[in-house]
C-alpha atoms as a PDB file:
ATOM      1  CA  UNK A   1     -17.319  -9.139 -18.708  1.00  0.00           C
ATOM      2  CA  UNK A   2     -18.241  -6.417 -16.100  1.00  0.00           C
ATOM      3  CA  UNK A   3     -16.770  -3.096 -15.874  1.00  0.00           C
ATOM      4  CA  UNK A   4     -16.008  -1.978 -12.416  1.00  0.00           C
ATOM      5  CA  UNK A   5     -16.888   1.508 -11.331  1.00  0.00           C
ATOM      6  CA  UNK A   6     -16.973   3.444  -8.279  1.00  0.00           C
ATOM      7  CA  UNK A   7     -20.487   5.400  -7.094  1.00  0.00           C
ATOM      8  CA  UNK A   8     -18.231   7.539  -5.500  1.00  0.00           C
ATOM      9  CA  UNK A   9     -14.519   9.678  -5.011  1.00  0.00           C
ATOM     10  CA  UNK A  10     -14.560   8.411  -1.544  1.00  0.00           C
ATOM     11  CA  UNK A  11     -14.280   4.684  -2.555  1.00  0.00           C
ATOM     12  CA  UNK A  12     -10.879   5.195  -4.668  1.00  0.00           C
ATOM     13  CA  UNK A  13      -9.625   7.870  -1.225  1.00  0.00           C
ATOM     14  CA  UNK A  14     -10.839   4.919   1.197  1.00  0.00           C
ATOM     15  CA  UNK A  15      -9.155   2.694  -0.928  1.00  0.00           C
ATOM     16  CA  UNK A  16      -5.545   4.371  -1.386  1.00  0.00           C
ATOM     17  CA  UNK A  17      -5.478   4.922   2.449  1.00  0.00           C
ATOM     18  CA  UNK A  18      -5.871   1.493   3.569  1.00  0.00           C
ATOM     19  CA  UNK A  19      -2.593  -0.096   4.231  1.00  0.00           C
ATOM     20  CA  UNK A  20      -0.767  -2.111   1.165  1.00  0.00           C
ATOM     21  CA  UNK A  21      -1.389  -5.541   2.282  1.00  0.00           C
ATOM     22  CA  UNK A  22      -5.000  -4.833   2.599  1.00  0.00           C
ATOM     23  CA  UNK A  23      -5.754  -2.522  -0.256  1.00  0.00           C
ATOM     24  CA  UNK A  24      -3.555  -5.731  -2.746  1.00  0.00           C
ATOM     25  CA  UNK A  25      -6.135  -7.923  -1.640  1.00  0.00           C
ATOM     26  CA  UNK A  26      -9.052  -5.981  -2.432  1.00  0.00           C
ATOM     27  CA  UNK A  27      -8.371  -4.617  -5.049  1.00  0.00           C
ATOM     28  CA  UNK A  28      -7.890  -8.296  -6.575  1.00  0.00           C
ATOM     29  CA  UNK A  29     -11.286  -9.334  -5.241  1.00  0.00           C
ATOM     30  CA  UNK A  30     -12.973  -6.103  -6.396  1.00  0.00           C
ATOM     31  CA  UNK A  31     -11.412  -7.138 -10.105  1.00  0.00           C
ATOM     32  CA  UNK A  32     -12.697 -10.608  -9.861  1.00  0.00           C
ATOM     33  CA  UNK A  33     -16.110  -9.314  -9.536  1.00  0.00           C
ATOM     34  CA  UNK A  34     -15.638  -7.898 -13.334  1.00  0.00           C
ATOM     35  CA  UNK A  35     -16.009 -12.160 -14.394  1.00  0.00           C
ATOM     36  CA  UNK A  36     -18.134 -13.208 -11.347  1.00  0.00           C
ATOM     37  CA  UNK A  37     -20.501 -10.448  -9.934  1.00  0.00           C
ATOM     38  CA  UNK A  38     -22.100 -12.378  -7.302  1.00  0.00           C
ATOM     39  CA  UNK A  39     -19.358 -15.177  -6.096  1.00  0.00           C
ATOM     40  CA  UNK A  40     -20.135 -17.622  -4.180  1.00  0.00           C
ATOM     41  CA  UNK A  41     -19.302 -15.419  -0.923  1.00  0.00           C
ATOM     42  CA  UNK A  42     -21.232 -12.755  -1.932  1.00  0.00           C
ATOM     43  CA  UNK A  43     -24.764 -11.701   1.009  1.00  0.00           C
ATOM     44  CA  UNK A  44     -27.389 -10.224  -0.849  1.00  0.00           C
ATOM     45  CA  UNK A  45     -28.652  -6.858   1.115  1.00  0.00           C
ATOM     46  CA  UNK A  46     -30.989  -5.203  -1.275  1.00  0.00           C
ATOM     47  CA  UNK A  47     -32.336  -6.806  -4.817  1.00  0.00           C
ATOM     48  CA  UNK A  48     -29.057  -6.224  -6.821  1.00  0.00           C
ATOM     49  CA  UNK A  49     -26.843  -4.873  -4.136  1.00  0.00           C
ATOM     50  CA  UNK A  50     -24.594  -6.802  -2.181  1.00  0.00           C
ATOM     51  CA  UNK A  51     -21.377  -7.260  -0.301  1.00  0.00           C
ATOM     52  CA  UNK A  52     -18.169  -9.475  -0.215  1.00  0.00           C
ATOM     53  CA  UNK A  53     -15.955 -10.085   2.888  1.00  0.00           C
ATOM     54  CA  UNK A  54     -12.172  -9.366   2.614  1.00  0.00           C
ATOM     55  CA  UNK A  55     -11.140 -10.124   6.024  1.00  0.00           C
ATOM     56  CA  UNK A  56     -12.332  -7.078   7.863  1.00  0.00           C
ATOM     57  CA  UNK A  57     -13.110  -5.023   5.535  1.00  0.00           C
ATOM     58  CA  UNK A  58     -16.812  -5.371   3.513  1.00  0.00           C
ATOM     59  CA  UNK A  59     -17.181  -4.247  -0.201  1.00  0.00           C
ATOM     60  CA  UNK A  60     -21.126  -3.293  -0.456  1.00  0.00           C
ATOM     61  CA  UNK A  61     -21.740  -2.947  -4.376  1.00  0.00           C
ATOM     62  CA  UNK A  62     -24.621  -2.894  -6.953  1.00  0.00           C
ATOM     63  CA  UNK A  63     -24.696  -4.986 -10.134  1.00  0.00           C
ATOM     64  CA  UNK A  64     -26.388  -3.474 -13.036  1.00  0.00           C
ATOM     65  CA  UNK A  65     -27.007  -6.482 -15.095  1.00  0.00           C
ATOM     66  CA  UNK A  66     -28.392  -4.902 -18.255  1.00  0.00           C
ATOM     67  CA  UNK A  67     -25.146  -2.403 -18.524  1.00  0.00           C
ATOM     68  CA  UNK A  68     -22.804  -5.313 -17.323  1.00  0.00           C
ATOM     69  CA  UNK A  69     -21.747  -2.759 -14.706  1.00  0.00           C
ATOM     70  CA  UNK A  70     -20.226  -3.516 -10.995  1.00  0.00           C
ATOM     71  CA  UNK A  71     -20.899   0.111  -8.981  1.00  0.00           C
ATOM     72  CA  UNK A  72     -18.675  -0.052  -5.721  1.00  0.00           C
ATOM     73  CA  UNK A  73     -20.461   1.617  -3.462  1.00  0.00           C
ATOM     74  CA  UNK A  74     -18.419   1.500  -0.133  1.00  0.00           C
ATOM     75  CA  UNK A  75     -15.610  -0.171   1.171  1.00  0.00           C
ATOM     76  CA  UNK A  76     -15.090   0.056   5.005  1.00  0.00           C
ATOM     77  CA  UNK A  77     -13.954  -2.085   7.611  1.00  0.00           C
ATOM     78  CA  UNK A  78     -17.005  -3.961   9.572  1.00  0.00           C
ATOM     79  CA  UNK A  79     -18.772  -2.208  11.949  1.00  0.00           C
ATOM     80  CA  UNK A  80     -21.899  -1.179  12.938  1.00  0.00           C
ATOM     81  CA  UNK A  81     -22.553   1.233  10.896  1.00  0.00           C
ATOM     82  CA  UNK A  82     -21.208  -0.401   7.937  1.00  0.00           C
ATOM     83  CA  UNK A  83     -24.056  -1.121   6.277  1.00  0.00           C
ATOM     84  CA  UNK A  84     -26.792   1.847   7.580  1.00  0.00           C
ATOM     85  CA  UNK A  85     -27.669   3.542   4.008  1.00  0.00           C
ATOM     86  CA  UNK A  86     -26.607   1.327   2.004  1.00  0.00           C
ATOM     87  CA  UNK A  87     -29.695   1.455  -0.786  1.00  0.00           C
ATOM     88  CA  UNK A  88     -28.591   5.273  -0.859  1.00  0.00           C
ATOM     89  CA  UNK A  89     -25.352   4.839  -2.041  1.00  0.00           C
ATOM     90  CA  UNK A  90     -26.181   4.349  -5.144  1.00  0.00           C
ATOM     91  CA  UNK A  91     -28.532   6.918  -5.777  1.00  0.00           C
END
């Protein structure tokens, strides 16, 4: 099993100002990822980073195999620059 983390303090304040609805939902698929880190859904960007689609929104994260670790790098809703930088948010 996977912990979750985030990279950042802006992931949990993006996070608790999304509406309810939204922020239920990924919050459940972000927890999933602690059993399956790279679902069936899941785009590959970089080697070992990658993203999930929950409705609009996009949840870019890293998986650190060899510490069974999930880093959530950025959740934000899809646009186009959703995904510019996303090998340095986990730096």
């Amino acid at each position: 099993m996977y912990r979750i983390e985030a990279a950042r303090s802006r992931v949990k304040r993006d996070l608790e100002r999304m509406p309810a609805a939204d922020r239920a939902r990924i919050a459940t698929a972000i927890a999933l990822l602690s059993n399956t880190p790279r679902p069936a859904q899941a785009i590959q960007l970089e080697p070992a980073v990658y993203r999930i689609r929950i409705g609009e929104y996009r949840v870019i994260y890293k998986v650190y195999d060899d510490k069974e670790l999930v880093l959530i790098g950025r959740i934000a809703r899809r646009s186009e620059s959703t995904y510019k930088g996303s090998g340095s948010l986990f730096e």
